[in-house]
N, C-alpha and C. Protein backbone atom coordinates (compact mmCIF):
# COMPACT_ATOMS: atom_id res chain seq x y z
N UNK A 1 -75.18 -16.43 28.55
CA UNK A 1 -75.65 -15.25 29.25
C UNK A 1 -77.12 -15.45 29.61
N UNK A 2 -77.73 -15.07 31.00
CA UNK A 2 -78.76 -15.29 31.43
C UNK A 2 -79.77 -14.13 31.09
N UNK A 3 -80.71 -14.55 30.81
CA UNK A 3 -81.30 -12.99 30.90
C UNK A 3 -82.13 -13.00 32.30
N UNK A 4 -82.01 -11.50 32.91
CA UNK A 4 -82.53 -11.47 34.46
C UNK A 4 -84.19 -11.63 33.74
N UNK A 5 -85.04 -12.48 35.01
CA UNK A 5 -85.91 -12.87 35.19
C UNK A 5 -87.06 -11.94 35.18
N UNK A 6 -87.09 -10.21 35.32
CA UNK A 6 -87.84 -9.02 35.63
C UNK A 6 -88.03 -8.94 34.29
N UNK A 7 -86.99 -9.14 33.34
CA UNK A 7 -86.93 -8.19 31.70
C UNK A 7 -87.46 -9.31 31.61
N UNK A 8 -87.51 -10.30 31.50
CA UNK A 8 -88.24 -11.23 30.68
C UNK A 8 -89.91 -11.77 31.02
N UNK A 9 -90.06 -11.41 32.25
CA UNK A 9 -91.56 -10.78 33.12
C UNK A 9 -91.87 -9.77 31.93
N UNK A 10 -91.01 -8.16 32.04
CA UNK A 10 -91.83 -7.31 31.10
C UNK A 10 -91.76 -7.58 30.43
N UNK A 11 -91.04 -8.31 29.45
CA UNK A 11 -91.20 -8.61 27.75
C UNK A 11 -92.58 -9.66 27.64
N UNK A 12 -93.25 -10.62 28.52
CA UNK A 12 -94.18 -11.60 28.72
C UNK A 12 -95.41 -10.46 29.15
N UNK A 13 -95.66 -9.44 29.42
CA UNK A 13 -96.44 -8.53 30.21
C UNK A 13 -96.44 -7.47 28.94
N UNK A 14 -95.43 -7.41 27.65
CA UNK A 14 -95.94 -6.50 27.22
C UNK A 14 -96.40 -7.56 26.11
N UNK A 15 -96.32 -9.00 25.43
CA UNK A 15 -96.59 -9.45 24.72
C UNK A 15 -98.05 -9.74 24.78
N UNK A 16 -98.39 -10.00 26.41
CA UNK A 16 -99.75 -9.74 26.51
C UNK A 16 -100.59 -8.73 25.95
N UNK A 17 -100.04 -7.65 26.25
CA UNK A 17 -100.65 -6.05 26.07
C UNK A 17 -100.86 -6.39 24.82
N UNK A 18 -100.13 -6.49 23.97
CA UNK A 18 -99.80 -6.70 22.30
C UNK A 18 -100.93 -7.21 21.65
N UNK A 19 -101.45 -8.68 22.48
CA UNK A 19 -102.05 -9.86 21.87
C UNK A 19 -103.37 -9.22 22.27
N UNK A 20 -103.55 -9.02 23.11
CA UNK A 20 -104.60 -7.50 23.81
C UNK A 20 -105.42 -7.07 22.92
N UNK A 21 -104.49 -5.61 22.55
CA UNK A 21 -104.86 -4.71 21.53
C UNK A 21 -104.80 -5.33 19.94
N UNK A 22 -104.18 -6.60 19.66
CA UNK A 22 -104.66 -7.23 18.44
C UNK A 22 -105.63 -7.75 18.54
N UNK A 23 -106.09 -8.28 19.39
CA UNK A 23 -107.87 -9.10 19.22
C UNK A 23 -108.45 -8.00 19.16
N UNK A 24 -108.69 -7.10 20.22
CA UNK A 24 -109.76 -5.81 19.82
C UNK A 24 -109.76 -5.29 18.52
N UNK A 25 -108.74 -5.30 17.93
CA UNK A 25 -108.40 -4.51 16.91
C UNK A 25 -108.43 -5.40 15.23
N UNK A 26 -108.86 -6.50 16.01
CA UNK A 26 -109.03 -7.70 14.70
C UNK A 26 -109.36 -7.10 13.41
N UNK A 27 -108.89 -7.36 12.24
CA UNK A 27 -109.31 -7.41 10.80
C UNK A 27 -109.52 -8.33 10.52
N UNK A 28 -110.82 -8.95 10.91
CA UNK A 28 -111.17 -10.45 10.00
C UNK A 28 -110.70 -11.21 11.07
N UNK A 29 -111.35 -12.34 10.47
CA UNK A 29 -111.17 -13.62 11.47
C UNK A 29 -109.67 -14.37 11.31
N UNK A 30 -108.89 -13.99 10.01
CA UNK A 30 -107.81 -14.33 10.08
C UNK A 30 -106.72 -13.18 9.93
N UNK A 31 -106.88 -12.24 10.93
CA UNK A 31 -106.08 -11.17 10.95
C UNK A 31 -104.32 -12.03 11.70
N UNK A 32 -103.42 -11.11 10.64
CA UNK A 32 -102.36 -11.89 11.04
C UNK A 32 -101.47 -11.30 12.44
N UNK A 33 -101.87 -10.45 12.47
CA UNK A 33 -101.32 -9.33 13.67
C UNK A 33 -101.60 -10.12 14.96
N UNK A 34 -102.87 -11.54 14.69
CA UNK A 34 -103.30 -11.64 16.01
C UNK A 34 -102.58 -12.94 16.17
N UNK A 35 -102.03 -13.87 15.42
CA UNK A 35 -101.18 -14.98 15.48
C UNK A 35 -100.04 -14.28 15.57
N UNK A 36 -99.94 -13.32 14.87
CA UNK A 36 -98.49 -12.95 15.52
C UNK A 36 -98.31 -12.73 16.87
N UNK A 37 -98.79 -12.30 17.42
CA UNK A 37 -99.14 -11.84 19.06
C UNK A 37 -99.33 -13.19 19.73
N UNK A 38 -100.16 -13.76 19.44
CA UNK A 38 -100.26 -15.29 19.79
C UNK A 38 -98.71 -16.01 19.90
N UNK A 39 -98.02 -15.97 18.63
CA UNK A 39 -96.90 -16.65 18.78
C UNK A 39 -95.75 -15.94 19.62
N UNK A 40 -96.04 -14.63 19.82
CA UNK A 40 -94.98 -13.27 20.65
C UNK A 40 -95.48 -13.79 21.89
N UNK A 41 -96.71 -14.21 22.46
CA UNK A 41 -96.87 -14.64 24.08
C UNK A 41 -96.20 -16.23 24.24
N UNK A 42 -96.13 -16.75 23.12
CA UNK A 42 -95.33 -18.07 23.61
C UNK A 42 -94.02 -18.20 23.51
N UNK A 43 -93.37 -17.70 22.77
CA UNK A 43 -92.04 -16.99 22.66
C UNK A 43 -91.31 -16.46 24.40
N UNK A 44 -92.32 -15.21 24.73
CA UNK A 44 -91.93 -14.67 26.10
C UNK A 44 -91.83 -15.00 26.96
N UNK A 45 -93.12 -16.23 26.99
CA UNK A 45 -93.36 -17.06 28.24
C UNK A 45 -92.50 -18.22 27.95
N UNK A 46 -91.70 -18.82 27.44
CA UNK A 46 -90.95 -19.57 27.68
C UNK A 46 -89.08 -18.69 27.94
N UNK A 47 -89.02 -17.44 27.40
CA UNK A 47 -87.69 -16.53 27.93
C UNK A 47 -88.08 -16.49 29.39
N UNK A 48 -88.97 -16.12 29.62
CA UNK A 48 -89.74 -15.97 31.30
C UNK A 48 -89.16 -17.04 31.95
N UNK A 49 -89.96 -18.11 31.51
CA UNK A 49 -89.79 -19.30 32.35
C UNK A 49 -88.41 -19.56 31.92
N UNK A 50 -87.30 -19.76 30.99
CA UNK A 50 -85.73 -20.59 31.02
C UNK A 50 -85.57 -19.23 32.32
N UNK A 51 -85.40 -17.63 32.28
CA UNK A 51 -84.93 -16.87 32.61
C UNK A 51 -85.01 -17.09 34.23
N UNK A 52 -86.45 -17.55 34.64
CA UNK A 52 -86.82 -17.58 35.98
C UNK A 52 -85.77 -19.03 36.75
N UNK A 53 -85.89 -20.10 36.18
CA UNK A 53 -85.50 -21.31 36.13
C UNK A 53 -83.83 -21.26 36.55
N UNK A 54 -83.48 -20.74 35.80
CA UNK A 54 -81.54 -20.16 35.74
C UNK A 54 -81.48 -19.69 36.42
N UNK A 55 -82.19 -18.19 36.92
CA UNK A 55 -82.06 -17.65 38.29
C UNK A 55 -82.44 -17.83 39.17
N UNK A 56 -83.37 -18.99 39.71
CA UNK A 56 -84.22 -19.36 41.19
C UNK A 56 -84.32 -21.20 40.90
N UNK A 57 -84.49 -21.54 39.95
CA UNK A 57 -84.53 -22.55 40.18
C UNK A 57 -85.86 -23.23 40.21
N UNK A 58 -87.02 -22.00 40.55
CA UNK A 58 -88.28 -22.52 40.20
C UNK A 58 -88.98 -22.31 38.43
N UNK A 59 -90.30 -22.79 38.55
CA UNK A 59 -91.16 -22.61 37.41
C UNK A 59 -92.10 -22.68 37.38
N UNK A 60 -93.04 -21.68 36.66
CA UNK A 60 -94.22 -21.49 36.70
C UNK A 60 -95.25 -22.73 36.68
N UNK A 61 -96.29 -22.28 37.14
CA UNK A 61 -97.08 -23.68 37.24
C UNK A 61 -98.18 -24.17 35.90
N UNK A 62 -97.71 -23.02 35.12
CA UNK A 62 -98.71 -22.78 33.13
C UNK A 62 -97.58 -23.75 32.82
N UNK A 63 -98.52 -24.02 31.75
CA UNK A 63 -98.26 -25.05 30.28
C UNK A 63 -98.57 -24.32 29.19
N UNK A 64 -97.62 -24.25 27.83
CA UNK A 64 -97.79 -23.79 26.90
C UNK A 64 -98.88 -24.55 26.23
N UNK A 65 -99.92 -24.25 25.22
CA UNK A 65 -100.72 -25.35 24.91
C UNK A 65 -100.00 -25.66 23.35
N UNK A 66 -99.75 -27.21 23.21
CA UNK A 66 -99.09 -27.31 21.53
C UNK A 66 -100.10 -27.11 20.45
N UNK A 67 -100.69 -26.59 19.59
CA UNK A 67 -101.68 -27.21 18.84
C UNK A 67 -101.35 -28.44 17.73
N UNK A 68 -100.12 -29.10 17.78
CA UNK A 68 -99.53 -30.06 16.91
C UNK A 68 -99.73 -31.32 18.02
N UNK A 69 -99.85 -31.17 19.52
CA UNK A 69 -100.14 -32.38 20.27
C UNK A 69 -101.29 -32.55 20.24
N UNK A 70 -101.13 -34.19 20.54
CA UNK A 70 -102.56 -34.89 20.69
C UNK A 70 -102.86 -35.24 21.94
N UNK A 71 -102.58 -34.63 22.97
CA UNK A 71 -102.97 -34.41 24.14
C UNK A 71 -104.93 -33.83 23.77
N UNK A 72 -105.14 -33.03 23.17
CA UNK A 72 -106.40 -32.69 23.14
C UNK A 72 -106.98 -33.64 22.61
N UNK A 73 -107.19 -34.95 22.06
CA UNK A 73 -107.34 -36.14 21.55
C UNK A 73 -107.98 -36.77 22.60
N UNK A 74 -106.97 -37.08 24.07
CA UNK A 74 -106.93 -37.62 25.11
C UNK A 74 -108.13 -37.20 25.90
N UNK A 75 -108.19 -35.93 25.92
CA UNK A 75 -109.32 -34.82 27.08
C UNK A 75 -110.54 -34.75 26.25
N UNK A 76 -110.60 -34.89 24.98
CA UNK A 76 -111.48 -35.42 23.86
C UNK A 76 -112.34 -36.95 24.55
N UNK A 77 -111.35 -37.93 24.53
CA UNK A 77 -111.92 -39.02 24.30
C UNK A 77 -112.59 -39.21 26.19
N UNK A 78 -111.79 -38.70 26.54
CA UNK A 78 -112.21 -38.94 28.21
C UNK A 78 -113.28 -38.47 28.84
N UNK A 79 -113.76 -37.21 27.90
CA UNK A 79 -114.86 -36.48 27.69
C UNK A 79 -115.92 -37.70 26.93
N UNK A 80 -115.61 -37.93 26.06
CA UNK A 80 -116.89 -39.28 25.64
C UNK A 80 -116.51 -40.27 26.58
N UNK A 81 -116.28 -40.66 27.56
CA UNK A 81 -116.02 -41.93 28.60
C UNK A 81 -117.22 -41.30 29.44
N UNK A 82 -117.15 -40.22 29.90
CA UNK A 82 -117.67 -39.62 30.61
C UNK A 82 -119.55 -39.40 30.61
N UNK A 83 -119.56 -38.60 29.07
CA UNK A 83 -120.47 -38.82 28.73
C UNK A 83 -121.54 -40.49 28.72
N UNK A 84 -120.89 -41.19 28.42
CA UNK A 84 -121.31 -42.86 28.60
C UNK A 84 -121.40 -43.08 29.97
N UNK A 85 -120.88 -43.15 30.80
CA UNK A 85 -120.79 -43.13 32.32
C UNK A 85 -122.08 -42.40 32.57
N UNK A 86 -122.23 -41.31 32.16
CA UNK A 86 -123.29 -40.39 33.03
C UNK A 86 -125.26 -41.12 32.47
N UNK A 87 -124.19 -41.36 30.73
CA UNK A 87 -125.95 -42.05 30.37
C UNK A 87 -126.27 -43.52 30.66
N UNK A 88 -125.41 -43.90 31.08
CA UNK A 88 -125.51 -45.79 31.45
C UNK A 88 -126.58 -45.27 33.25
N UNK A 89 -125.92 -44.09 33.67
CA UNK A 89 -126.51 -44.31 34.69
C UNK A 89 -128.15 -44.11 35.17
């Protein structure tokens, strides 16, 4: 069963709202309300995107970010290439 592509828009639109009113509303720097919300916008946005995908065939042009990949490693090190490049010159 597909889910239509609108409900899964508002469910991604209210997870926002959610993640929203948990940062403002922070208790502490490790308030859990706000990873929860965090993990409720990546959750939605991928129902969004299978939901959109099944029904049109397209997909959004966002990337979830992993924090377990080492992709940030990469944009890390290319960033010190860079840096060297700019002071050699």
């Amino acid at each position: 069963m597909n889910l239509d592509p609108r409900i899964a828009l508002n469910a991604l639109s209210n997870a926002l709202e959610e993640h929203l009113s948990a940062a403002v509303n922070r208790r502490g720097e490790d308030d859990p309300s706000v990873e929860t919300a965090f993990y409720n916008i990546s959750d939605a946005f991928e129902a969004y995107e299978d939901a959109l995908f099944a029904s049109t065939g397209e997909v959004t042009p966002l990337d979830l970010y992993d924090e377990d990949s080492d992709d940030g490693d990469d944009i890390l090190e290319d960033d010190d290439d860079l840096e060297e490049d700019v002071e050699e010159d």
